[in-house]
Protein backbone atom coordinates (compact mmCIF):
# COMPACT_ATOMS: atom_id res chain seq x y z
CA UNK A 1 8.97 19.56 -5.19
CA UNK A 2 6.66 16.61 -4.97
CA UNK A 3 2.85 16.77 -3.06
CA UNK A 4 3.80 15.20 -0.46
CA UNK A 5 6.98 17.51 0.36
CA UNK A 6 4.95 20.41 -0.38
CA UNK A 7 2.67 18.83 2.16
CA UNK A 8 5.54 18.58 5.10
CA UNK A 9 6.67 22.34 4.13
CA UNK A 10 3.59 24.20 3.80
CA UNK A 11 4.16 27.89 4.50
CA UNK A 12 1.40 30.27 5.08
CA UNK A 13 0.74 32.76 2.27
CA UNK A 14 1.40 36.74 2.41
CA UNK A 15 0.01 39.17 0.92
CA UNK A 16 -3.53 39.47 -1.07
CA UNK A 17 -4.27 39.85 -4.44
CA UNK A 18 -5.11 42.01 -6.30
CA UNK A 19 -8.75 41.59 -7.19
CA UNK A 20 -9.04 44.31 -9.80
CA UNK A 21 -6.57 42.58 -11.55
CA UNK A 22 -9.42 39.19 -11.98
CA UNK A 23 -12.46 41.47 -12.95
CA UNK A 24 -10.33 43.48 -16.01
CA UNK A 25 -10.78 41.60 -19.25
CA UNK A 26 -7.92 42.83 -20.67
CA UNK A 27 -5.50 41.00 -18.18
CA UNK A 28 -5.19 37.38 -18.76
CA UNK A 29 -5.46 34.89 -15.68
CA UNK A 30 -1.53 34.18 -15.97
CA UNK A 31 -0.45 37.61 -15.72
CA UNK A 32 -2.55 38.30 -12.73
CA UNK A 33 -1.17 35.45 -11.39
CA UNK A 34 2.34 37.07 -11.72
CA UNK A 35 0.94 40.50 -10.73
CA UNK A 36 -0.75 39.63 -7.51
CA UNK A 37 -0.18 36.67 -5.41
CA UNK A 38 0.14 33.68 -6.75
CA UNK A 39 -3.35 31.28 -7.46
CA UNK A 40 -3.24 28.38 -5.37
CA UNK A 41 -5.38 26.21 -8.36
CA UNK A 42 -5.02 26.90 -11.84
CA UNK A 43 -7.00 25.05 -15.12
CA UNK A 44 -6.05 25.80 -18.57
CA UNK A 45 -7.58 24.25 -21.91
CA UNK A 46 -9.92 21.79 -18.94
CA UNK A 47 -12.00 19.20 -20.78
CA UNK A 48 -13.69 16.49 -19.30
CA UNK A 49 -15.55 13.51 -21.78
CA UNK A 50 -18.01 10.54 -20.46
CA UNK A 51 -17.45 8.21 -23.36
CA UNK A 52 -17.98 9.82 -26.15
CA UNK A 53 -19.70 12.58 -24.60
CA UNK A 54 -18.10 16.30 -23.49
CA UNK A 55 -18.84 17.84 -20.29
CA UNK A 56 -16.64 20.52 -20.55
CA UNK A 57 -15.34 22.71 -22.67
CA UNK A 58 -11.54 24.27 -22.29
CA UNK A 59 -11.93 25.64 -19.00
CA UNK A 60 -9.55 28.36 -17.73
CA UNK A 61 -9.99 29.21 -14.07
CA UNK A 62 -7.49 30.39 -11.09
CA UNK A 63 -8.72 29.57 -7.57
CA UNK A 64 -7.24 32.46 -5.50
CA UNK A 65 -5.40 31.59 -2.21
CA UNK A 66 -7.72 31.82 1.09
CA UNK A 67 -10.84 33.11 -0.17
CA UNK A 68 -14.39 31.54 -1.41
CA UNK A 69 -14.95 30.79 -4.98
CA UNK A 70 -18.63 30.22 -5.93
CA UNK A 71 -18.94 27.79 -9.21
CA UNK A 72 -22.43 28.76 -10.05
CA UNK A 73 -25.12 28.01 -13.18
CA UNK A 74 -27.84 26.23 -13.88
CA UNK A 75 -28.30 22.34 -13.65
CA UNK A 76 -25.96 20.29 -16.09
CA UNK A 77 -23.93 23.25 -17.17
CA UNK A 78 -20.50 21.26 -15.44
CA UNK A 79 -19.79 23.64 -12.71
CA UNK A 80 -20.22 19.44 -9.83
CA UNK A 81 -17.94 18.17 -12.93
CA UNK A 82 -15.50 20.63 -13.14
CA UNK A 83 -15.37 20.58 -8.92
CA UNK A 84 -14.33 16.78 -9.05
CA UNK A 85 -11.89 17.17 -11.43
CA UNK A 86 -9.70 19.23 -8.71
CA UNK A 87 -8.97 16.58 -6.23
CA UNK A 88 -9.63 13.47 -9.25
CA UNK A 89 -12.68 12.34 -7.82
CA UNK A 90 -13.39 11.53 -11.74
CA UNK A 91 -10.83 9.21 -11.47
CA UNK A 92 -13.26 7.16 -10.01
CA UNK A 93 -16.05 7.07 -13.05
CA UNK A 94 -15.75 4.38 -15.91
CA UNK A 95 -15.49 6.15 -18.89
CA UNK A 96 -14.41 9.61 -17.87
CA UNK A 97 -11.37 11.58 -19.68
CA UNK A 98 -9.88 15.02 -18.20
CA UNK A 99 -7.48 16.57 -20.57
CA UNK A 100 -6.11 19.86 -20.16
CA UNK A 101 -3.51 21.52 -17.11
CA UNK A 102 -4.48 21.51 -13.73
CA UNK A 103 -1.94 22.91 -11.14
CA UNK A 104 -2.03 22.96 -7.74
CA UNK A 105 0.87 25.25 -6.24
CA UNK A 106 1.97 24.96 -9.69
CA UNK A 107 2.49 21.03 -9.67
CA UNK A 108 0.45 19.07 -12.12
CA UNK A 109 -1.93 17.30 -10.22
CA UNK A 110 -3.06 14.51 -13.28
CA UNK A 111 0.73 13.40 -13.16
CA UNK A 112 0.96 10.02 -13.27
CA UNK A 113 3.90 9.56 -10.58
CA UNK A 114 1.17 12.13 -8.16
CA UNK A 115 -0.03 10.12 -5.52
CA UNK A 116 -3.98 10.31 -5.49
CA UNK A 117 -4.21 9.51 -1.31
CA UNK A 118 -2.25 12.39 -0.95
CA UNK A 119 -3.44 15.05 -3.31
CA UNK A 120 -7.21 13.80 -1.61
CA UNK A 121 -5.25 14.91 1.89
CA UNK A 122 -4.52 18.24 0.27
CA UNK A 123 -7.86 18.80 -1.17
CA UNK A 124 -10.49 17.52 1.33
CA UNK A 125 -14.29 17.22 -0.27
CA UNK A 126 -17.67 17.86 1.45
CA UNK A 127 -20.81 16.20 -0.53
CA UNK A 128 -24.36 17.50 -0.83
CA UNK A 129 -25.79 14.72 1.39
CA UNK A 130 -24.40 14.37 5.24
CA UNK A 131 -22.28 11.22 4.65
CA UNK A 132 -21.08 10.42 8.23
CA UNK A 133 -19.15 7.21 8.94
CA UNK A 134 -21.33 4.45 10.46
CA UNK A 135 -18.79 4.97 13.41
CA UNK A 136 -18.63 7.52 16.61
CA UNK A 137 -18.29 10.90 16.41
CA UNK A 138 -14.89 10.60 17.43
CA UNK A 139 -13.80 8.08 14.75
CA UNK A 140 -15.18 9.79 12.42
CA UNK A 141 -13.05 12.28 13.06
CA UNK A 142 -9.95 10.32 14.13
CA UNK A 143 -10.19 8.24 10.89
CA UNK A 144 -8.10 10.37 8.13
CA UNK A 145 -5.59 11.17 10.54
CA UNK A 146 -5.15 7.69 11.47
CA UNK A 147 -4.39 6.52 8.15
CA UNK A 148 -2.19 9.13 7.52
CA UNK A 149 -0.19 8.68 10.15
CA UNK A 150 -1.02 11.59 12.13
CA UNK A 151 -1.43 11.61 15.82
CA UNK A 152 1.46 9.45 17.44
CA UNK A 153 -0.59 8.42 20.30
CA UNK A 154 -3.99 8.82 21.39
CA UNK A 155 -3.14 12.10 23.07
CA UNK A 156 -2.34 14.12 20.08
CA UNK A 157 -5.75 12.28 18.30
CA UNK A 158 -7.52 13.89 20.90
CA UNK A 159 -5.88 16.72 19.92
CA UNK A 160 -7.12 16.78 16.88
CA UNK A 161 -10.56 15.78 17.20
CA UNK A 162 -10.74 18.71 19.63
CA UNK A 163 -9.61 20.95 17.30
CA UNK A 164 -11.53 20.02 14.11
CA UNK A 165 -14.53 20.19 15.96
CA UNK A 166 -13.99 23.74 17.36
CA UNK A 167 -13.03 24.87 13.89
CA UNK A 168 -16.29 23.45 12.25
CA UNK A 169 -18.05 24.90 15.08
CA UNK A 170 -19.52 21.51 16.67
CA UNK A 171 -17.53 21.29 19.38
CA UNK A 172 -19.80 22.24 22.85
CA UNK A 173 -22.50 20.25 20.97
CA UNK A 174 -20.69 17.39 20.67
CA UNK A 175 -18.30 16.73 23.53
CA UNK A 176 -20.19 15.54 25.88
CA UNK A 177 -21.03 12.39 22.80
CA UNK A 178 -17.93 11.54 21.43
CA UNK A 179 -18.30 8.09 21.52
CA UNK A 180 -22.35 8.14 19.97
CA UNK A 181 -22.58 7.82 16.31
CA UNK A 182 -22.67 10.01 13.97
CA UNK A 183 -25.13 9.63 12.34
CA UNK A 184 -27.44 10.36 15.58
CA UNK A 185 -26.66 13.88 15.10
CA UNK A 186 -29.47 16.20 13.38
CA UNK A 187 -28.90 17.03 9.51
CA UNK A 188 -27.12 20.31 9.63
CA UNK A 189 -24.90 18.97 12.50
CA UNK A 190 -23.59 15.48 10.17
CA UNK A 191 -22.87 18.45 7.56
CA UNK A 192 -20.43 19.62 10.25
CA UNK A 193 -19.10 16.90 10.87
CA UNK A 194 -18.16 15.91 8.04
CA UNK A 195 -16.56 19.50 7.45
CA UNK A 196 -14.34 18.31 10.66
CA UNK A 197 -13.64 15.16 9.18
CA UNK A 198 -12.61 16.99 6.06
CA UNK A 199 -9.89 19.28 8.06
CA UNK A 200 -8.44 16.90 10.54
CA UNK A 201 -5.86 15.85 8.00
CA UNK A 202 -4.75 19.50 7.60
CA UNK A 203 -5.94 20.34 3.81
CA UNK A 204 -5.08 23.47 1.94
CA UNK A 205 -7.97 23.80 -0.10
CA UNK A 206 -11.58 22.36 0.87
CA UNK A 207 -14.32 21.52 -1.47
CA UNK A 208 -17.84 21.41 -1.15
CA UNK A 209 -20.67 20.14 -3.40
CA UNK A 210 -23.86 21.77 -2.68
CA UNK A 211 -23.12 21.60 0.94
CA UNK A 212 -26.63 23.21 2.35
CA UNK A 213 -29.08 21.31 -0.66
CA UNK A 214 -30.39 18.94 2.34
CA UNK A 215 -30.40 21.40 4.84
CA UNK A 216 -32.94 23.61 6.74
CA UNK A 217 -32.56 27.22 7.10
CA UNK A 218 -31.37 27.34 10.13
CA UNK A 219 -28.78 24.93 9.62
CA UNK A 220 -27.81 26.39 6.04
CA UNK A 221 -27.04 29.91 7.82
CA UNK A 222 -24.21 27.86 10.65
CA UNK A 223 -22.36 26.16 8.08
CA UNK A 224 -22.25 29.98 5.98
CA UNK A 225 -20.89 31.15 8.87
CA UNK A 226 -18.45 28.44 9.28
CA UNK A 227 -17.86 29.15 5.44
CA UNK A 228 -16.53 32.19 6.31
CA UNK A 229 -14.28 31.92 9.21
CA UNK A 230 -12.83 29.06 7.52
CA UNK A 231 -11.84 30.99 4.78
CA UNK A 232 -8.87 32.06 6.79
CA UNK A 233 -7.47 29.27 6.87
CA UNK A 234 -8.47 27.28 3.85
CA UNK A 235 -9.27 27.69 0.14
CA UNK A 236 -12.79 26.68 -0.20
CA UNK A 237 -14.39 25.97 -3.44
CA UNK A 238 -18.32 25.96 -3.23
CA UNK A 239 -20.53 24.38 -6.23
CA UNK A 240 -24.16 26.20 -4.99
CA UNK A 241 -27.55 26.33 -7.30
CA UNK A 242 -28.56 28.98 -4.83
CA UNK A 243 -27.42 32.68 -5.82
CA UNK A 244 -28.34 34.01 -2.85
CA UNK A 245 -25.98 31.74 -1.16
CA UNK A 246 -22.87 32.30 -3.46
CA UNK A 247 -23.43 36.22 -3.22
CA UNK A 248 -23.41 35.75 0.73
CA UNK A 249 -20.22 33.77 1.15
CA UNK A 250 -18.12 34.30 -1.68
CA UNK A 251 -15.61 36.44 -3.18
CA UNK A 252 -15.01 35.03 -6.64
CA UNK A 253 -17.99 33.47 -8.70
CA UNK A 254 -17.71 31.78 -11.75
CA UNK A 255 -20.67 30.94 -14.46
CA UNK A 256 -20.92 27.92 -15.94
CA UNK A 257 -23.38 27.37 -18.93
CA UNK A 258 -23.75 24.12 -21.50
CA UNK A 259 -19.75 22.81 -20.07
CA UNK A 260 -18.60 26.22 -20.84
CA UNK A 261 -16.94 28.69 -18.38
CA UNK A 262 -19.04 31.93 -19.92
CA UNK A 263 -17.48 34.27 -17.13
CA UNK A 264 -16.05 34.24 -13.74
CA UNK A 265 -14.54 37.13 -11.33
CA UNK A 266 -15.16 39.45 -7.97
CA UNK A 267 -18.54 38.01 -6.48
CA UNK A 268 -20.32 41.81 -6.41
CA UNK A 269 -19.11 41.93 -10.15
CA UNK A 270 -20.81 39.14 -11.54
CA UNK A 271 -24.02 40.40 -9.56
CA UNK A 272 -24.07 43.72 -10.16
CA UNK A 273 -22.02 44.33 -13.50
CA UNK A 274 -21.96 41.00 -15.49
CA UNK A 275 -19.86 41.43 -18.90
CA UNK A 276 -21.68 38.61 -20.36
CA UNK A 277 -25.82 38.41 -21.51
CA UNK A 278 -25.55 35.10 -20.41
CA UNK A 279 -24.72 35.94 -17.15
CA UNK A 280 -26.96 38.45 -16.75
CA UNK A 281 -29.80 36.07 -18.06
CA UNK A 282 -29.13 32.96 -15.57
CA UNK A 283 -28.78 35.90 -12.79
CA UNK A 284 -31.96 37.92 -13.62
CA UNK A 285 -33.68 34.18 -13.90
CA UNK A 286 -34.25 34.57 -17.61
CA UNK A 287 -33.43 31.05 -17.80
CA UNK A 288 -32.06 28.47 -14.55
């Protein structure tokens, strides 16, 4: 089945996996896979190049289904890389090469017949920096589902603006302003708005790029909270320099050192009970 049919008969997933299966070193990724519910991303053998240079090394990862997976390590180890290699947003760099598998609901997303528009409608992408559109609140909003070809008539884009602004939690602050810009709205409330933006189009799996780097404390504590209620609905893949932050809102971290995926599993594993010194020496702050 194509993206795009996948896309018109999304089901909702059962079930939850078995996370004791993704901490035990003697099962393989694939097997827990087939043991436990199904990953909704999967990388085997991942290697990304900038010219002649390699970014990453044979990365195998599974993204469970509906939960928070922290890519964490220190700066330059590949974990923004590797995050921008699951919706193709290297496709966009001169120079850069991604070789491997990379699967999403088990269809090769780096098939040349995939349409890109759509696989970016599947996998929506928040940045480090608040990038609002230079447009109103409500067009920023209305925007992806417009070119999609959602929302027959204005009715149903209302619809949706409504809703994508109660799910990222800006809703009573900003409908009384719908038609102000965007980018009049303080920091941590363009951060949520662009979160909206990302899930008007419906995605299944939501990435986000340092997401509270520019962001006061304050702010940084809503959107963790919005991190984790929209974690019901959505896979959400979080690249965070902060450990405090990854220990808070996710469930599965994963370590990235020098391009290479050194160890990844339950969050309160990797914390507590790392199986790797390197681990244990980015974590104690041996070296960051």
């Amino acid at each position: 089945m194509t993206l795009a049919a996948q896309k018109n008969q999304q089901t909702a997933d059962g079930g939850k996996m078995d996370t004791t299966l993704l901490t035990n070193p003697n099962v393989k990724p694939a097997m827990a896979a087939r043991l436990g519910e199904a990953p909704k991303m999967t990388s085997r053998k991942v290697c990304v190049f900038y010219g002649q240079k390699q970014a990453l090394f044979n990365v195998d990862l599974d993204i469970p289904s509906r939960q928070v997976t922290a890519l964490i390590g220190p700066s330059g180890c590949g974990k923004s890389t590797y995050l921008r290699c699951l919706n193709r947003m290297n496709d966009v760099i001169d120079g850069c090469r991604v070789t491997g598998d990379m699967k999403l609901d088990g269809e090769n997303i780096y098939d040349p017949k995939l349409d890109v528009v759509m696989l970016r409608a599947r996998i929506g992408m928040v940045f480090q920096k608040p990038n609002p559109f230079p447009k109103s609140i409500y067009d920023n909003i209305a925007y992806g589902p417009r070119i999609h070809g959602m929302g027959a008539g204005k009715d149903e884009l209302d619809e949706i603006v409504q809703t994508s602004l109660e799910r990222a939690g800006l809703w009573n602050e900003a409908k009384d302003r719908l038609q102000q810009p965007g980018t009049g709205l303080s920091g941590g409330q363009q951060q949520r708005l662009c979160i909206a933006r990302a899930i008007a189009v419906s995605p299944e799996v939501i990435l986000m790029d340092e997401p509270c780097s520019a962001l006061d404390p304050i702010a940084t504590a809503r959107i963790e909270e919005l991190i984790d209620e929209l974690r019901e609905n959505y896979t959400i893949i979080i690249v965070t320099h902060s450990m405090q932050q990854a220990a808070r809102v996710s469930q599965k971290t994963a370590f990235f050192h020098l391009g290479v995926l050194v160890e990844w599993g339950d969050t309160e594993q990797i914390f507590t009970a790392p199986r790797d010194e390197r681990t244990q020496g980015y974590i104690t702050g041996r070296f960051g």
